[in-house]
C-alpha atoms as a PDB file:
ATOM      1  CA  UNK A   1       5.520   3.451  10.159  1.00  0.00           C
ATOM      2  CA  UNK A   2       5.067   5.851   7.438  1.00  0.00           C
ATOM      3  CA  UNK A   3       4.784   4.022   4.028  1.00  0.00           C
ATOM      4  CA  UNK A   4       4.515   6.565   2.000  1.00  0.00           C
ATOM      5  CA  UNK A   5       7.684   7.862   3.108  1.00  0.00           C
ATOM      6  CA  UNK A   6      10.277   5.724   1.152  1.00  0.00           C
ATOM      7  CA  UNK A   7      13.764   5.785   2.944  1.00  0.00           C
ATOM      8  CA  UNK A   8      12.339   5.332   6.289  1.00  0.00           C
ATOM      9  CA  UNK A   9      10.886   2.062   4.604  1.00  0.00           C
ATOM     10  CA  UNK A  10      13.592   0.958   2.890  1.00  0.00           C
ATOM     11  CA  UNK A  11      15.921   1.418   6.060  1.00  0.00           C
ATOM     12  CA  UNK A  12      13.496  -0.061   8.608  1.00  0.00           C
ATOM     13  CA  UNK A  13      12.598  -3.173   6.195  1.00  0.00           C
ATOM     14  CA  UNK A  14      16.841  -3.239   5.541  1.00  0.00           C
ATOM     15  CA  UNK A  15      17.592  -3.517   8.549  1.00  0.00           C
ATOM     16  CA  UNK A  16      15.175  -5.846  10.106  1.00  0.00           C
ATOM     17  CA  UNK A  17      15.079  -8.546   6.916  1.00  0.00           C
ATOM     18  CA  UNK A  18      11.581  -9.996   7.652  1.00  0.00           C
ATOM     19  CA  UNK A  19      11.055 -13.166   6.201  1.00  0.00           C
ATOM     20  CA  UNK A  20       7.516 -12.042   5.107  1.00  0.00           C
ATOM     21  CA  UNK A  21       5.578  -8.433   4.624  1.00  0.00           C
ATOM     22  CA  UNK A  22       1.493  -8.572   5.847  1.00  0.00           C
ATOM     23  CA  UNK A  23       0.740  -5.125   4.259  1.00  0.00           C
ATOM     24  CA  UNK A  24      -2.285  -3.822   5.943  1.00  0.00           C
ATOM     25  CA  UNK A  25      -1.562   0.094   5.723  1.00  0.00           C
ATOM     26  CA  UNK A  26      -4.433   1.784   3.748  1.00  0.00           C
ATOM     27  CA  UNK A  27      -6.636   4.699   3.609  1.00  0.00           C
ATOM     28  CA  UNK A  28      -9.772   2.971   4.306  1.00  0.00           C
ATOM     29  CA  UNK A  29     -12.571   5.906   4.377  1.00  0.00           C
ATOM     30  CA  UNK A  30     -14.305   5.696   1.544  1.00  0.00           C
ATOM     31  CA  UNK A  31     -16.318   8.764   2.141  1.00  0.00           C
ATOM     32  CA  UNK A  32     -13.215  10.957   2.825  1.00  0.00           C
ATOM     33  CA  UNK A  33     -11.336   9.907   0.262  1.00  0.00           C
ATOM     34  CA  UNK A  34     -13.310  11.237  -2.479  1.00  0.00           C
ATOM     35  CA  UNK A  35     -12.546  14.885  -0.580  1.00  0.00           C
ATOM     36  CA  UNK A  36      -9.226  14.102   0.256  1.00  0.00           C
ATOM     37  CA  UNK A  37      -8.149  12.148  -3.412  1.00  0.00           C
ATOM     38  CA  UNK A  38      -4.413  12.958  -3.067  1.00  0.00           C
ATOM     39  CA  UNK A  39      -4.103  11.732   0.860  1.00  0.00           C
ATOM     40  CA  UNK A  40      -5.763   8.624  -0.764  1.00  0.00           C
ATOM     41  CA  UNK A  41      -3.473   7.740  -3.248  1.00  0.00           C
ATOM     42  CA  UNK A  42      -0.606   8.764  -1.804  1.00  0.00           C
ATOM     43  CA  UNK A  43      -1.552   5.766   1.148  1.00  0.00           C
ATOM     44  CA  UNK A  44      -3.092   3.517  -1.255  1.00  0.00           C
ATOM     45  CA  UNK A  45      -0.775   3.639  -4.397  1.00  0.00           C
ATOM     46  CA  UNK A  46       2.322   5.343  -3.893  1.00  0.00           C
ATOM     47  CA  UNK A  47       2.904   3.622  -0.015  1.00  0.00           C
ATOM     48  CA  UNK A  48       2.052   0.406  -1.400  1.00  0.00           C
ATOM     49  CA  UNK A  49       4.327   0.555  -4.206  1.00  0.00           C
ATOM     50  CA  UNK A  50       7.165   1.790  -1.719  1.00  0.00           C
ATOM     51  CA  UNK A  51       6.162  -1.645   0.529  1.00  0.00           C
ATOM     52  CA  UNK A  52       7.096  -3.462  -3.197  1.00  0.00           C
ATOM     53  CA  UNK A  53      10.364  -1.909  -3.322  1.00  0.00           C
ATOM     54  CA  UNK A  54      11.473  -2.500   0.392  1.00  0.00           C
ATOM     55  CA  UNK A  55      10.556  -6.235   0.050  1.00  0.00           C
ATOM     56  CA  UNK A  56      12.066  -6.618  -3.105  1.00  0.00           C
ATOM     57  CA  UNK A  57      15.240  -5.691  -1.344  1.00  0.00           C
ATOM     58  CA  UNK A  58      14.883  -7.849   1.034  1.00  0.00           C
ATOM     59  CA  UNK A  59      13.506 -10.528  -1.581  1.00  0.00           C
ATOM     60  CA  UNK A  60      10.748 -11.149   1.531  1.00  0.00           C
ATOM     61  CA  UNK A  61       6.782 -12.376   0.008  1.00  0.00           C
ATOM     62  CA  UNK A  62       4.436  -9.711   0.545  1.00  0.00           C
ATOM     63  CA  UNK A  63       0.745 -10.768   1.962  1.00  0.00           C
ATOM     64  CA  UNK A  64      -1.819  -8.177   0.992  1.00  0.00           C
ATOM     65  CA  UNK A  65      -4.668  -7.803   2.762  1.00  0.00           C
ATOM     66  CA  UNK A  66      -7.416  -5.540   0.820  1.00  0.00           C
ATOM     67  CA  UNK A  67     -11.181  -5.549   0.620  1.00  0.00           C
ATOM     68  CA  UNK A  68     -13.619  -5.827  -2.220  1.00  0.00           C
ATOM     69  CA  UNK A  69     -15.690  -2.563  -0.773  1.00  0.00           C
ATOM     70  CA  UNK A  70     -14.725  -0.005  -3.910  1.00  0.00           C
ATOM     71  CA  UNK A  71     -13.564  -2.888  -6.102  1.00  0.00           C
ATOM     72  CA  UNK A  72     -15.603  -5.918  -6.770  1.00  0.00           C
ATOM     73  CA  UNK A  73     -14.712  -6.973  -9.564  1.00  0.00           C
ATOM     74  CA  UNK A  74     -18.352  -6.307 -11.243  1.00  0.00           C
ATOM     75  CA  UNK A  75     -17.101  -2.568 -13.036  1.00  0.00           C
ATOM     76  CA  UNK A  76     -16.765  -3.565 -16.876  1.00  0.00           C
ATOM     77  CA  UNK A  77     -15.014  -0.041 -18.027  1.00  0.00           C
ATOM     78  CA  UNK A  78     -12.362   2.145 -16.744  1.00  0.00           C
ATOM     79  CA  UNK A  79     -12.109   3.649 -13.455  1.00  0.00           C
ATOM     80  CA  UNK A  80     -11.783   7.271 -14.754  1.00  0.00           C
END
């Protein structure tokens, strides 16, 4: 499934009404995502956000899964 496309989402998460969401879906190379920054956040922010909206609809729990790889924690400014 394509999450960043958000009425497929909507209408596959409609009409299956899981009882929980494990949201895995990411663009994971780190590398290639500093060439290819709008393919990035198009997976990473705007197809997570979409996952929000589906399971809001459904009122299902969402489980993210995510890694500390980019984001440790240890940055103490902004990210741009």
């Amino acid at each position: 499934m394509d999450i960043t496309i958000l009425e497929d989402l909507l209408e596959f998460i409609g009409r299956s009404k899981p009882d929980i969401i494990i949201h895995t879906a990411a663009f994971t190379d780190v590398d290639a995502a500093e060439s290819e920054k709008n393919k990035a956040y198009k997976v990473n922010v705007l197809g997570t956000r979409n996952v929000t909206l589906a399971a809001s609809k459904v009122k299902a729990p969402i489980v993210y899964i995510s890694t500390d790889y980019i984001f440790d924690g240890e940055k103490k400014r902004g990210l741009l």
